[in-house]
C-alpha atoms as a PDB file:
ATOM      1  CA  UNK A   1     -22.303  82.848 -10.273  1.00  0.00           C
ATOM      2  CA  UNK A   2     -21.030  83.420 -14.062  1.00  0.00           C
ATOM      3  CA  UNK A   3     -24.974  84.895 -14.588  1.00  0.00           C
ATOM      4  CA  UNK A   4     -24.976  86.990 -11.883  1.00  0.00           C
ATOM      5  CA  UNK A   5     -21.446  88.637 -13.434  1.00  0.00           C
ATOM      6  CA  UNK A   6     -22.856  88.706 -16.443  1.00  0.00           C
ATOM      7  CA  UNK A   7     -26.098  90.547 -15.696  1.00  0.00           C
ATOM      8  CA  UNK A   8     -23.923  92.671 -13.383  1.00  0.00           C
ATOM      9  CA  UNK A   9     -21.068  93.888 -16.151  1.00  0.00           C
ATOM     10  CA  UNK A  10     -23.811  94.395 -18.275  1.00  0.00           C
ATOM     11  CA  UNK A  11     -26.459  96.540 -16.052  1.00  0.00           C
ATOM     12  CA  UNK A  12     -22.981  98.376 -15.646  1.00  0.00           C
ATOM     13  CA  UNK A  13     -22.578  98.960 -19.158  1.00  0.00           C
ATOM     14  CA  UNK A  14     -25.860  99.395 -19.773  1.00  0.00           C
ATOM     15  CA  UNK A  15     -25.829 102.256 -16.870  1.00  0.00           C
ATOM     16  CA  UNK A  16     -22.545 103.845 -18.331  1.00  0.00           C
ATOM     17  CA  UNK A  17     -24.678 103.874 -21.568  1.00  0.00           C
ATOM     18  CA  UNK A  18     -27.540 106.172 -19.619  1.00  0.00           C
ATOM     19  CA  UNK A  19     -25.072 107.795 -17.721  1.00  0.00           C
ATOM     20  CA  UNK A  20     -23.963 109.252 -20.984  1.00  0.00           C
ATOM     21  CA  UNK A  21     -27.422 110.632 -22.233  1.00  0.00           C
ATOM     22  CA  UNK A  22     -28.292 111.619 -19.012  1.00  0.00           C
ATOM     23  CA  UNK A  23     -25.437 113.909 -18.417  1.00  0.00           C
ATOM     24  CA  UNK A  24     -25.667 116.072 -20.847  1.00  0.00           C
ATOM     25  CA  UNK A  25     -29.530 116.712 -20.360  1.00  0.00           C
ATOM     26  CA  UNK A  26     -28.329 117.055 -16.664  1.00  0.00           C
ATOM     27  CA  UNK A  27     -26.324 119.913 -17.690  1.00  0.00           C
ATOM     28  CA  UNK A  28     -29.170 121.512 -20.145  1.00  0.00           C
ATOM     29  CA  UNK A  29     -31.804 120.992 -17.544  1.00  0.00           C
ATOM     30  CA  UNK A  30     -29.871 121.175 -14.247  1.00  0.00           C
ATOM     31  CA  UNK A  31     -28.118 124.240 -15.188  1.00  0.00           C
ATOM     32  CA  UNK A  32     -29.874 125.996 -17.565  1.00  0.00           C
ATOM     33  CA  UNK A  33     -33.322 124.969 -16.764  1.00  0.00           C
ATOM     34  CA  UNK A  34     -34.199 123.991 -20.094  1.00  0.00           C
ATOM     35  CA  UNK A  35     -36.798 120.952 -20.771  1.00  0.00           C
ATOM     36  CA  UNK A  36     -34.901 119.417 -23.409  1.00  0.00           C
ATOM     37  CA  UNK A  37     -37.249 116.976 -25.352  1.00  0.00           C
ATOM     38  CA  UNK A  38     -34.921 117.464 -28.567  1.00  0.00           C
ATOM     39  CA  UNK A  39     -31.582 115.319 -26.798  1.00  0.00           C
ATOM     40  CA  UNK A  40     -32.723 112.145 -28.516  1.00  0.00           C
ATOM     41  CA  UNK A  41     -33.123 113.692 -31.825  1.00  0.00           C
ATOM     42  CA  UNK A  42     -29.576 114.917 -31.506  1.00  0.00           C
ATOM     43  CA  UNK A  43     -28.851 111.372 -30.305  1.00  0.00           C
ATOM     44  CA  UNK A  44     -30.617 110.059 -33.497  1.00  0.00           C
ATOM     45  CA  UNK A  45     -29.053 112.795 -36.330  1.00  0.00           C
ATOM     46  CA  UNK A  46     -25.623 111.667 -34.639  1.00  0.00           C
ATOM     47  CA  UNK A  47     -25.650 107.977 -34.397  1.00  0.00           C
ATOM     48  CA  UNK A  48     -26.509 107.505 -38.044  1.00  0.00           C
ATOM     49  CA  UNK A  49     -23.699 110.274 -39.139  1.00  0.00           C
ATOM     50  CA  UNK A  50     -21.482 108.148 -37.431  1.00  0.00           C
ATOM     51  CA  UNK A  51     -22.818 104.985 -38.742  1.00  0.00           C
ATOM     52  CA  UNK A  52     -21.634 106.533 -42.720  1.00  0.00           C
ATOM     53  CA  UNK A  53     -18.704 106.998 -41.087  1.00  0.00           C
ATOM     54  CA  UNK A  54     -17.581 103.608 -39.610  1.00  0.00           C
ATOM     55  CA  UNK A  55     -19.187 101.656 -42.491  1.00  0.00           C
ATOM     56  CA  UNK A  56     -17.051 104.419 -45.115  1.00  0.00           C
ATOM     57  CA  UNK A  57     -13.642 104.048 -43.240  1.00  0.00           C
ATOM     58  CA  UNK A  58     -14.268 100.383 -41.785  1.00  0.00           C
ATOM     59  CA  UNK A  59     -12.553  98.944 -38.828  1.00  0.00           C
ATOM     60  CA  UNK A  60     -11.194 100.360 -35.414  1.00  0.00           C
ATOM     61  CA  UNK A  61     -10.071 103.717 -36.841  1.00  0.00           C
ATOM     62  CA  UNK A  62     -13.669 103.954 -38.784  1.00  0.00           C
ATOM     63  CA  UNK A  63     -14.927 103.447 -35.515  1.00  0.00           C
ATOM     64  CA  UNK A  64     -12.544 106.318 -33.912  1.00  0.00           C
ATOM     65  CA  UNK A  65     -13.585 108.458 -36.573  1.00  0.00           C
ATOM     66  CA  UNK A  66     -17.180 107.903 -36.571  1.00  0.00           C
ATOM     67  CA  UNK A  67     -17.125 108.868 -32.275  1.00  0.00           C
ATOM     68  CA  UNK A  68     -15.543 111.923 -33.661  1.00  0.00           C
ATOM     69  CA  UNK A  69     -17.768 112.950 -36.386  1.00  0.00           C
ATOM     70  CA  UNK A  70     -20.919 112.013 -34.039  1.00  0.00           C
ATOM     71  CA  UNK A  71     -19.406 113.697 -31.049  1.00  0.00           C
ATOM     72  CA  UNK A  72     -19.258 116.904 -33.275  1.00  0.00           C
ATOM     73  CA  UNK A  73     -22.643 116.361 -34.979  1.00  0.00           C
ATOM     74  CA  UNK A  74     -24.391 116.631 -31.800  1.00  0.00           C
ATOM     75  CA  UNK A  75     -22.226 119.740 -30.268  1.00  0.00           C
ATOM     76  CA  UNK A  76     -23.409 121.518 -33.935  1.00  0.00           C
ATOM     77  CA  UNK A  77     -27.124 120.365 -34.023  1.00  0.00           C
ATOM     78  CA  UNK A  78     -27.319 121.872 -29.744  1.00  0.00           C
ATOM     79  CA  UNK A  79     -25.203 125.345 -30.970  1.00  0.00           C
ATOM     80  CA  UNK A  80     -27.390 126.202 -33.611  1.00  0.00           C
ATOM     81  CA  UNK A  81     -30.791 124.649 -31.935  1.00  0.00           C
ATOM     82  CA  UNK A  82     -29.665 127.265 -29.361  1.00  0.00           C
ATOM     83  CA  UNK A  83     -28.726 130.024 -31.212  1.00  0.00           C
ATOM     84  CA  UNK A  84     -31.678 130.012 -33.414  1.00  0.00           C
ATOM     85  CA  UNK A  85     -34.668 128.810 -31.162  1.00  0.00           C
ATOM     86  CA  UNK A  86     -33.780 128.287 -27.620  1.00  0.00           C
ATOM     87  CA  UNK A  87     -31.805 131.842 -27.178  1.00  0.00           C
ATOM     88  CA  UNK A  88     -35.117 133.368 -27.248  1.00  0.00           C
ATOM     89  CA  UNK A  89     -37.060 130.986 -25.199  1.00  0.00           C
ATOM     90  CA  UNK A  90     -35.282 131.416 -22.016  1.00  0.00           C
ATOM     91  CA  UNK A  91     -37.793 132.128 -19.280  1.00  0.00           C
ATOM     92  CA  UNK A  92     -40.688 130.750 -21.065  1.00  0.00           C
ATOM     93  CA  UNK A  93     -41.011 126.775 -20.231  1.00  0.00           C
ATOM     94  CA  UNK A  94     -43.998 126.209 -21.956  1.00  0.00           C
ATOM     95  CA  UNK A  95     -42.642 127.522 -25.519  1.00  0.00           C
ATOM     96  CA  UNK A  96     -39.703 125.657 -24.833  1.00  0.00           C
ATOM     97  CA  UNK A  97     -41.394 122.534 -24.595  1.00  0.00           C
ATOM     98  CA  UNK A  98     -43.569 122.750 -27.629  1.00  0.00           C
ATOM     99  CA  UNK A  99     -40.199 123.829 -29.845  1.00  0.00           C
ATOM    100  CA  UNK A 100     -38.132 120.624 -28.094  1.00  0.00           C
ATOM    101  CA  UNK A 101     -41.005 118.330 -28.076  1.00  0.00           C
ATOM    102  CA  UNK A 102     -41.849 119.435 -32.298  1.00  0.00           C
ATOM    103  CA  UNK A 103     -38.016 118.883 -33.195  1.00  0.00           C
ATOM    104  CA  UNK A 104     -38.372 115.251 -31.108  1.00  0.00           C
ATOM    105  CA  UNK A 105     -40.845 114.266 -33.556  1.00  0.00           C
ATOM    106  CA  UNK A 106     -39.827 115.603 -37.035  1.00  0.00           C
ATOM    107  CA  UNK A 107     -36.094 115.164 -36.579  1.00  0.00           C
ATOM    108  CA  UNK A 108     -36.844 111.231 -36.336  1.00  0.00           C
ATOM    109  CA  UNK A 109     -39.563 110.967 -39.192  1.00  0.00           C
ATOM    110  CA  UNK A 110     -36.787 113.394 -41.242  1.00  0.00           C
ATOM    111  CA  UNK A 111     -33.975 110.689 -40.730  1.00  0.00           C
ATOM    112  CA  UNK A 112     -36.282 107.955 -41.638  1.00  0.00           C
ATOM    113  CA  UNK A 113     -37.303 109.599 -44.728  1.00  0.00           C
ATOM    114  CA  UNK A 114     -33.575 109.333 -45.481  1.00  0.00           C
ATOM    115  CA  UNK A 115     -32.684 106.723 -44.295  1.00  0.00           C
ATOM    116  CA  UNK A 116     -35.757 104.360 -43.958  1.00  0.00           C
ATOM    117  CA  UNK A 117     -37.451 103.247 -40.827  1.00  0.00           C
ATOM    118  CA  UNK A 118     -35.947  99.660 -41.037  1.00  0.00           C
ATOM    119  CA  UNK A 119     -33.099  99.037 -37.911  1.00  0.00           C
ATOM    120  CA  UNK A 120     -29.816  98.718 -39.102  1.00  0.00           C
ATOM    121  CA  UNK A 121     -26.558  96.987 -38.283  1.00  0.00           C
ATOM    122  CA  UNK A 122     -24.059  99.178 -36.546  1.00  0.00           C
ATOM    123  CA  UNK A 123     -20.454  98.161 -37.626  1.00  0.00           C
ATOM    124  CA  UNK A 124     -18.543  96.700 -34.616  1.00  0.00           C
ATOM    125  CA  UNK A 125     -14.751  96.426 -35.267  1.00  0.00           C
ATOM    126  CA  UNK A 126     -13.137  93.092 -34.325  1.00  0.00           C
ATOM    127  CA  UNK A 127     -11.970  93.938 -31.461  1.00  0.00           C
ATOM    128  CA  UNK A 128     -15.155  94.978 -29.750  1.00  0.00           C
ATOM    129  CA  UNK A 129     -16.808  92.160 -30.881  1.00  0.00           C
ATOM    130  CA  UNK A 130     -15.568  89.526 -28.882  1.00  0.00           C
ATOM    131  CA  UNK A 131     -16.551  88.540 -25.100  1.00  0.00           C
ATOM    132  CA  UNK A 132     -13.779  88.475 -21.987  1.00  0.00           C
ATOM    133  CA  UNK A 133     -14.091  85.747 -19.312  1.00  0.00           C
ATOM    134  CA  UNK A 134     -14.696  87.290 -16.071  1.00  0.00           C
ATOM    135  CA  UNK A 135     -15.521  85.098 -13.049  1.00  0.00           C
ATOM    136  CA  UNK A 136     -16.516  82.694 -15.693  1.00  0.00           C
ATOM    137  CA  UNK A 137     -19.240  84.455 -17.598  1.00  0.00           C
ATOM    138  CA  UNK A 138     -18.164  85.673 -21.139  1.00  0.00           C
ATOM    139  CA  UNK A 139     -18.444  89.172 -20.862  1.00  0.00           C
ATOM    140  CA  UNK A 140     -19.206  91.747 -24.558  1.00  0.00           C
ATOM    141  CA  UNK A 141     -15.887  93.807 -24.049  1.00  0.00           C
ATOM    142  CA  UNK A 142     -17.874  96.935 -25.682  1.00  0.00           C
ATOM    143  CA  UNK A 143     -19.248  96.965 -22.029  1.00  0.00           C
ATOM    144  CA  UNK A 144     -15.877  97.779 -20.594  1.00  0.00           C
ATOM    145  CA  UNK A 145     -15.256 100.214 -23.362  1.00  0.00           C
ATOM    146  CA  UNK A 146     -18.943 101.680 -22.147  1.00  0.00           C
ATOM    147  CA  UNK A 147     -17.985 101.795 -18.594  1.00  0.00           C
ATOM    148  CA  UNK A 148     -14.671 103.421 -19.012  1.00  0.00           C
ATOM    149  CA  UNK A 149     -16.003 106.545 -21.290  1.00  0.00           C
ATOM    150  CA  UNK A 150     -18.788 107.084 -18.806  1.00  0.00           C
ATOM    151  CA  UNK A 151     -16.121 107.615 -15.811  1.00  0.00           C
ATOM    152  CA  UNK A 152     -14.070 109.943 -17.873  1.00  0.00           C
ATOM    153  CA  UNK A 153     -17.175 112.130 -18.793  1.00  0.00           C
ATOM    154  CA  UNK A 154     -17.822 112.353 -15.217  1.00  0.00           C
ATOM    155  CA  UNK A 155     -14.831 113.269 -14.145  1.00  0.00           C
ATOM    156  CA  UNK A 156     -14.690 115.773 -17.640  1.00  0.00           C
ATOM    157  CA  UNK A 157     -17.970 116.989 -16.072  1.00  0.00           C
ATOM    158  CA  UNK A 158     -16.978 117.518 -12.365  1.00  0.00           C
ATOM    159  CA  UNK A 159     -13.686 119.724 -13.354  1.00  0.00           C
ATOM    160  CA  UNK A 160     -15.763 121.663 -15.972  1.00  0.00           C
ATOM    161  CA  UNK A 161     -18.244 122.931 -13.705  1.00  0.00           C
ATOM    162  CA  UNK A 162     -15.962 123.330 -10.200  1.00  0.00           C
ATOM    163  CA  UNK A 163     -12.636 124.054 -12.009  1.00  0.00           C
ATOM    164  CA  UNK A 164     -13.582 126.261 -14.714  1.00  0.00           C
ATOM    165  CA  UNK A 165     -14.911 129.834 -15.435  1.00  0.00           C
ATOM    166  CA  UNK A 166     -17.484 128.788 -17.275  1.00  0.00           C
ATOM    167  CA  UNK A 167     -19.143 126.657 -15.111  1.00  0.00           C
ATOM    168  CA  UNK A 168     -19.292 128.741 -12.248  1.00  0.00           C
ATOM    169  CA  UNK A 169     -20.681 131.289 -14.674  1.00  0.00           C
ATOM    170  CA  UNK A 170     -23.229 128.918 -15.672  1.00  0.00           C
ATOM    171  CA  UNK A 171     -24.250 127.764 -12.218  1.00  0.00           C
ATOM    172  CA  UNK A 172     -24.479 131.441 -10.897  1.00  0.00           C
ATOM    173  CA  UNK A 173     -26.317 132.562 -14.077  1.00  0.00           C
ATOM    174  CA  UNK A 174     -28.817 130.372 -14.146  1.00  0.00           C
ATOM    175  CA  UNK A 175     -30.147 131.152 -10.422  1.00  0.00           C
ATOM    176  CA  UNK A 176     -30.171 135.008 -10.776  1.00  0.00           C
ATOM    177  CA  UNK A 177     -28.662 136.022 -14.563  1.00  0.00           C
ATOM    178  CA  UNK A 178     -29.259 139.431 -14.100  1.00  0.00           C
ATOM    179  CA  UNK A 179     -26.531 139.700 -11.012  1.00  0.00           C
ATOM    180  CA  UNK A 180     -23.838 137.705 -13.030  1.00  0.00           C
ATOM    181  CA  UNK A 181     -24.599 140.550 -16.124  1.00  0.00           C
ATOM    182  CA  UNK A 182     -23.905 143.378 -13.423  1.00  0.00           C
ATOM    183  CA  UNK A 183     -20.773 141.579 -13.181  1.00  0.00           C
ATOM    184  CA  UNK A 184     -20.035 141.846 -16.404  1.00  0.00           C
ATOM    185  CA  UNK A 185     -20.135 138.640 -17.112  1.00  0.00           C
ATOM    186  CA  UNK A 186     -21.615 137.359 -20.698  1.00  0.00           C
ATOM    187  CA  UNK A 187     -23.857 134.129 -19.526  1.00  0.00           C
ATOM    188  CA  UNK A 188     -25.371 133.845 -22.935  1.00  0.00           C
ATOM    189  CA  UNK A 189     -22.548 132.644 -24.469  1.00  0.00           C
ATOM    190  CA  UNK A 190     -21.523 130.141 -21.515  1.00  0.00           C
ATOM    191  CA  UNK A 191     -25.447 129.133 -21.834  1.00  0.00           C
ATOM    192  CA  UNK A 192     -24.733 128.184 -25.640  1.00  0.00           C
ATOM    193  CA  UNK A 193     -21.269 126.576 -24.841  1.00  0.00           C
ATOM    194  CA  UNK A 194     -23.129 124.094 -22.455  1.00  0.00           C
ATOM    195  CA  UNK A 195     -25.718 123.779 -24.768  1.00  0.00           C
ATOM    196  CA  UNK A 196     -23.506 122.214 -27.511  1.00  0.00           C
ATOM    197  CA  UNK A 197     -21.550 120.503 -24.506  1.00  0.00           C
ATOM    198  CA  UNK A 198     -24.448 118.358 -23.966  1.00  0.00           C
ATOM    199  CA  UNK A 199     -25.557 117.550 -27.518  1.00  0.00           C
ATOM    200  CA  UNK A 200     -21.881 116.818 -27.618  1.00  0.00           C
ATOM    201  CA  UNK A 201     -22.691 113.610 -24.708  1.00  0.00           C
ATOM    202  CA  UNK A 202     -25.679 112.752 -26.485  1.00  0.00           C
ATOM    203  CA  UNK A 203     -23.493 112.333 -30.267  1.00  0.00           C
ATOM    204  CA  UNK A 204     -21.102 110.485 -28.390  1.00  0.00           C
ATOM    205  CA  UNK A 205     -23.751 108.308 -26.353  1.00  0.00           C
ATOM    206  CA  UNK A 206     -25.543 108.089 -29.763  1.00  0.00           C
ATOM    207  CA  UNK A 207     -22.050 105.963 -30.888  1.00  0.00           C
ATOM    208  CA  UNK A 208     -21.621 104.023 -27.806  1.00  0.00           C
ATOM    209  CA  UNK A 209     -25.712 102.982 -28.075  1.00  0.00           C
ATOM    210  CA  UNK A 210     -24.548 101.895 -32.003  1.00  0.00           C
ATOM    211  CA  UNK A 211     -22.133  99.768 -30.034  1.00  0.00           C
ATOM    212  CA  UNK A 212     -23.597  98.756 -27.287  1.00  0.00           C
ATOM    213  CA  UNK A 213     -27.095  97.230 -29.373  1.00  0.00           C
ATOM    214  CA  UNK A 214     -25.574  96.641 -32.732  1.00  0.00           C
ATOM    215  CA  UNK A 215     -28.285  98.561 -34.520  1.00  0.00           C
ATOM    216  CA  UNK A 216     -29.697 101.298 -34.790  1.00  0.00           C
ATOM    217  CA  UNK A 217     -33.062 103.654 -35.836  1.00  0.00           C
ATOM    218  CA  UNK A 218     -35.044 106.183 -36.396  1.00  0.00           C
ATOM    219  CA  UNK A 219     -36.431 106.362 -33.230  1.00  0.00           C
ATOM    220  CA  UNK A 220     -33.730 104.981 -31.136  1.00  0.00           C
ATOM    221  CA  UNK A 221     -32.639 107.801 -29.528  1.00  0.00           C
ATOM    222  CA  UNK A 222     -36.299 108.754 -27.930  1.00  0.00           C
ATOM    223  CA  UNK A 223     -36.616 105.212 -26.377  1.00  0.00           C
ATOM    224  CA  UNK A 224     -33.583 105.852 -24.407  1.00  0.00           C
ATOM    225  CA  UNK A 225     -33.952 109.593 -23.803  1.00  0.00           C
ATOM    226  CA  UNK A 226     -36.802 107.751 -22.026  1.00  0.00           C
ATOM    227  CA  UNK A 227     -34.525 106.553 -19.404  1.00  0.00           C
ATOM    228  CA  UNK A 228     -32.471 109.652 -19.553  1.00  0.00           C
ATOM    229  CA  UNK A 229     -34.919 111.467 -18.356  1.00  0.00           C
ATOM    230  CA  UNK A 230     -35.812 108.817 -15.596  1.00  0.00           C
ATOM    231  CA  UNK A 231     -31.856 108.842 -14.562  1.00  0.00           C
ATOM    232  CA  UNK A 232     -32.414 112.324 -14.143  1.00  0.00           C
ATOM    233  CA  UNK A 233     -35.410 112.492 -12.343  1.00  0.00           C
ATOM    234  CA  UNK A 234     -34.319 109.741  -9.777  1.00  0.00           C
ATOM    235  CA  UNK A 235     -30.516 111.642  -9.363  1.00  0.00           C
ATOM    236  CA  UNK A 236     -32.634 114.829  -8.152  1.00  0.00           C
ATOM    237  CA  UNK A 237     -30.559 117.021 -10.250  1.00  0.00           C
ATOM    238  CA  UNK A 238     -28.260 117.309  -7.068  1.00  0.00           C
ATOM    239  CA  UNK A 239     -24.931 116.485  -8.742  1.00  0.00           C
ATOM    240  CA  UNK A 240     -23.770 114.901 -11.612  1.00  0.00           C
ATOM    241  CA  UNK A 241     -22.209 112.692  -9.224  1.00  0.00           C
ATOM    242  CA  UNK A 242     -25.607 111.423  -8.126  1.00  0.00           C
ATOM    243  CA  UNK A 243     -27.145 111.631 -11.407  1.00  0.00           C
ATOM    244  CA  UNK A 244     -24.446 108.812 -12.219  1.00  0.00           C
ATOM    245  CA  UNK A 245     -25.316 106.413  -9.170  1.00  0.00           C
ATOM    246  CA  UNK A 246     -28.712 106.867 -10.346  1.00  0.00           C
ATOM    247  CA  UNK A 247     -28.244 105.815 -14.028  1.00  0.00           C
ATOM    248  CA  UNK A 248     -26.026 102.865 -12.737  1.00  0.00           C
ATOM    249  CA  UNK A 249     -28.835 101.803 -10.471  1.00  0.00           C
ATOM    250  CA  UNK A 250     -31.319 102.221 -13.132  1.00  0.00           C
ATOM    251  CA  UNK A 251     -29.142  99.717 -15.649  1.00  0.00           C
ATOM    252  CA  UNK A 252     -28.665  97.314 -13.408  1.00  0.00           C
ATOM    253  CA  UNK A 253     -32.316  96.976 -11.650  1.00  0.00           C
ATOM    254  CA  UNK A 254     -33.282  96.924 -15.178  1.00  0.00           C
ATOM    255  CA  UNK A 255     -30.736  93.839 -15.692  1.00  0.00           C
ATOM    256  CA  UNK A 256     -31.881  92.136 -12.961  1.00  0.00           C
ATOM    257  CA  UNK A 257     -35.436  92.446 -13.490  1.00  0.00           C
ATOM    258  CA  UNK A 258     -35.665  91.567 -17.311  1.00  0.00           C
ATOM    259  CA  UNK A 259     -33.583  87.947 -15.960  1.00  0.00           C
ATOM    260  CA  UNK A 260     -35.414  87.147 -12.511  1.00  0.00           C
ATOM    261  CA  UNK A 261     -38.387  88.476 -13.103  1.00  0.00           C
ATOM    262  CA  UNK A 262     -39.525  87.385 -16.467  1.00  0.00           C
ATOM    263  CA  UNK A 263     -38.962  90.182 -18.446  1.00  0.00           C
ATOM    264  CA  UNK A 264     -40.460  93.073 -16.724  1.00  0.00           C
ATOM    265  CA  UNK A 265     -37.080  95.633 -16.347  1.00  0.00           C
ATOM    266  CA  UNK A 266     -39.062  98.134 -17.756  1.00  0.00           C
ATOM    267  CA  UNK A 267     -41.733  98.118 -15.397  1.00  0.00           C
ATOM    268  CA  UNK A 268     -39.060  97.149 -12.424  1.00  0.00           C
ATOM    269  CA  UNK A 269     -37.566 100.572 -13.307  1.00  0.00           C
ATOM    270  CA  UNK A 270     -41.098 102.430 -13.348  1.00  0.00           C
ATOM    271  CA  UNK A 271     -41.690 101.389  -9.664  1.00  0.00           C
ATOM    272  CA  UNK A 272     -37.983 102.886  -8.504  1.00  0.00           C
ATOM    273  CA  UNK A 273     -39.185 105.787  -9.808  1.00  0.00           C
ATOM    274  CA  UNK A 274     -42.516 106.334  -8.494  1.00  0.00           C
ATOM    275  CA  UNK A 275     -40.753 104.901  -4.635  1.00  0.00           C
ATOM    276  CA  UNK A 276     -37.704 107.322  -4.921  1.00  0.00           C
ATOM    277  CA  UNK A 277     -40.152 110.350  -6.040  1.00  0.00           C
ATOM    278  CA  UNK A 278     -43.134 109.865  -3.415  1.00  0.00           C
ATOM    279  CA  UNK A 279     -40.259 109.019  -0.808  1.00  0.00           C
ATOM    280  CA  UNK A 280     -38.130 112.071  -1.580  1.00  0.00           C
ATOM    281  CA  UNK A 281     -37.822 115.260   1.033  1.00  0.00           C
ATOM    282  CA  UNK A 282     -38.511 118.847   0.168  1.00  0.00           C
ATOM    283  CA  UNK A 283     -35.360 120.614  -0.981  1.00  0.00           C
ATOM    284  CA  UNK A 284     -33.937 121.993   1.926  1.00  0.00           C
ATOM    285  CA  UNK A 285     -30.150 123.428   1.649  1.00  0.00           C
ATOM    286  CA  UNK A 286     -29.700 123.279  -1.847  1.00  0.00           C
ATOM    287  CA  UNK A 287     -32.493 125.857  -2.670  1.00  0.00           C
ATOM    288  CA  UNK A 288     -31.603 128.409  -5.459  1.00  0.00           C
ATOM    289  CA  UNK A 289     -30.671 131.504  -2.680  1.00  0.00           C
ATOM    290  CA  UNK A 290     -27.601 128.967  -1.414  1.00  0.00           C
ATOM    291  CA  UNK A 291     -26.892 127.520  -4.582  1.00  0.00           C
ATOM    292  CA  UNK A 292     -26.844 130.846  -6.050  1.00  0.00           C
ATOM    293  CA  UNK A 293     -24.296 132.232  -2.789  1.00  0.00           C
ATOM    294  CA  UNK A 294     -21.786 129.299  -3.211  1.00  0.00           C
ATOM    295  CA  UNK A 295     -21.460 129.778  -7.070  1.00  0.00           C
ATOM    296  CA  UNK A 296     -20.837 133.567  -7.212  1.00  0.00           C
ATOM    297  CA  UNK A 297     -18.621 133.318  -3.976  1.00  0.00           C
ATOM    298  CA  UNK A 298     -16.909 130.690  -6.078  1.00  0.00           C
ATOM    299  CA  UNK A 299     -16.695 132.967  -9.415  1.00  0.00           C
ATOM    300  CA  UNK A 300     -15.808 136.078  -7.241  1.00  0.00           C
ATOM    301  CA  UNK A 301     -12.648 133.714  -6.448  1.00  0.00           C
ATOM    302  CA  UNK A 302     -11.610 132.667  -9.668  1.00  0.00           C
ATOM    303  CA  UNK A 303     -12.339 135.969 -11.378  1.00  0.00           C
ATOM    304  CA  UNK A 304      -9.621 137.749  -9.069  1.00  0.00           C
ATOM    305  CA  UNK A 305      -7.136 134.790  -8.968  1.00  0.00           C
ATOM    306  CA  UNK A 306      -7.564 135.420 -13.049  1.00  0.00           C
ATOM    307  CA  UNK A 307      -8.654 131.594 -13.786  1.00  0.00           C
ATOM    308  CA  UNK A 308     -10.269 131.217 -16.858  1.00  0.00           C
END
């Protein structure tokens, strides 16, 4: 029983840890329909800004600090990646994988030029380091720290893009932009404030990955964008709702897997893939034309009720 809780709180974690990558390249892919093969390296730049940080400062507020200073090293690194490269890419998926795919592989071998391509030892504060008994098993509490972040970006995510003017800009833009400009809307800038929104998720999943492994590299954060893009694929882009049941399940098959069947999580999570893709119906009701109705109805609304 106490290794089935175990395995359990910690696919959890580990899914909250996803869950936090995926998001925000849900929100640059989902929305903006932008491959983005550059989230890890903003992942990677962030983690180890954050890692100066909490070893400079030391304990629980270095760590505070550090989630901070990565959080806002990732939103920079996504502004300016779209401002200068991106911006003029819209449209054309083909350049925009050869830019995003280039800056995946020299943002990495940059860092390790700095930095060397050795792991290192993320600093854990004392009161993360420790285990909780739950059920018996002695539980890492970073994994409840994990889990709890993840269900406050979701619910950060939800009200952003059904509560807010941007989002509905955003969602209405992306399916026919040159309707939301007759509006006189200006979707370029809401595309470059959810640009840096999700480089902002991947800095702060960048911190929580520090956490969650105790290390960290060079190439850390394309391993897991790995995944990300799997947790993605799998939640079908539908919601960020189910982009979050999918990273969960993805954690915790992986969990299970690595422990009952000899270490094979990896491969466990290869085959959900492949079954939930060649299993999947044609889109149906959520095709752009509906989409596209329900978001400008929904911006129509909030524009004359004045919401911002």
């Amino acid at each position: 029983m106490d290794t089935l809780v175990l395995l359990t709180l910690t696919g959890l974690g580990l899914g909250a840890l996803y869950f936090l990558i995926a998001s925000g390249l849900a929100l640059i892919f989902g929305l903006m329909d932008v491959l983005n093969f550059a989230h890890g390296a903003f992942l990677t730049v962030s983690v180890y800004t954050a890692w100066r940080t909490a070893g400079t400062v030391g304990g629980a507020p270095g760590l505070l600090l550090a989630a901070v200073v990565g959080t806002l090293t990732g939103l920079v690194l996504a502004a300016v990646v779209e401002l200068v490269l991106i911006r003029r890419l819209y449209g054309r998926v083909k350049e925009q994988i050869l830019v995003t795919v280039g800056l995946s592989l020299a943002v990495p071998a940059l860092v390790q030029t700095v930095w060397g391509a050795d792991a290192r030892p993320f600093p854990v504060p004392d009161a993360l380091a420790g285990t909780v008994g739950v059920l018996g098993a002695r539980v890492p509490v970073n994994r409840f720290l994990l889990i709890a972040v993840a269900l406050l970006v979701l619910a950060g995510i939800r009200l952003f893009l059904s509560r807010t003017r941007y989002g509905l800009i955003v969602r209405a833009g992306v399916e026919d932009r040159a309707m939301v400009t007759a509006l006189g809307i200006d979707v370029t800038r809401a595309f470059t404030l959810v640009f840096a929104l999700g480089g902002a998720l991947a800095g702060l999943a960048g911190v929580l990955g520090g956490l969650y492994f105790g290390s960290l590299s060079p190439h850390q954060g394309t391993s897991l964008l790995v995944f990300a893009f799997v947790v993605v694929i799998i939640g079908g882009l539908v919601s960020i709702t189910s982009v979050a049941l999918s990273a969960l399940t993805v954690g915790l098959v992986q969990q299970y897997a690595n422990y009952y069947a000899g270490g094979y999580g990896d491969l466990a999570v290869v085959v959900l893939l492949a079954a939930v893709v060649l299993s999947r119906p044609a889109a149906g009701a959520g095709s752009p034309p509906a989409r596209l109705r329900r978001a400008l109805t929904a911006l129509r609304t909030r524009s004359a009720g004045g919401t911002a």
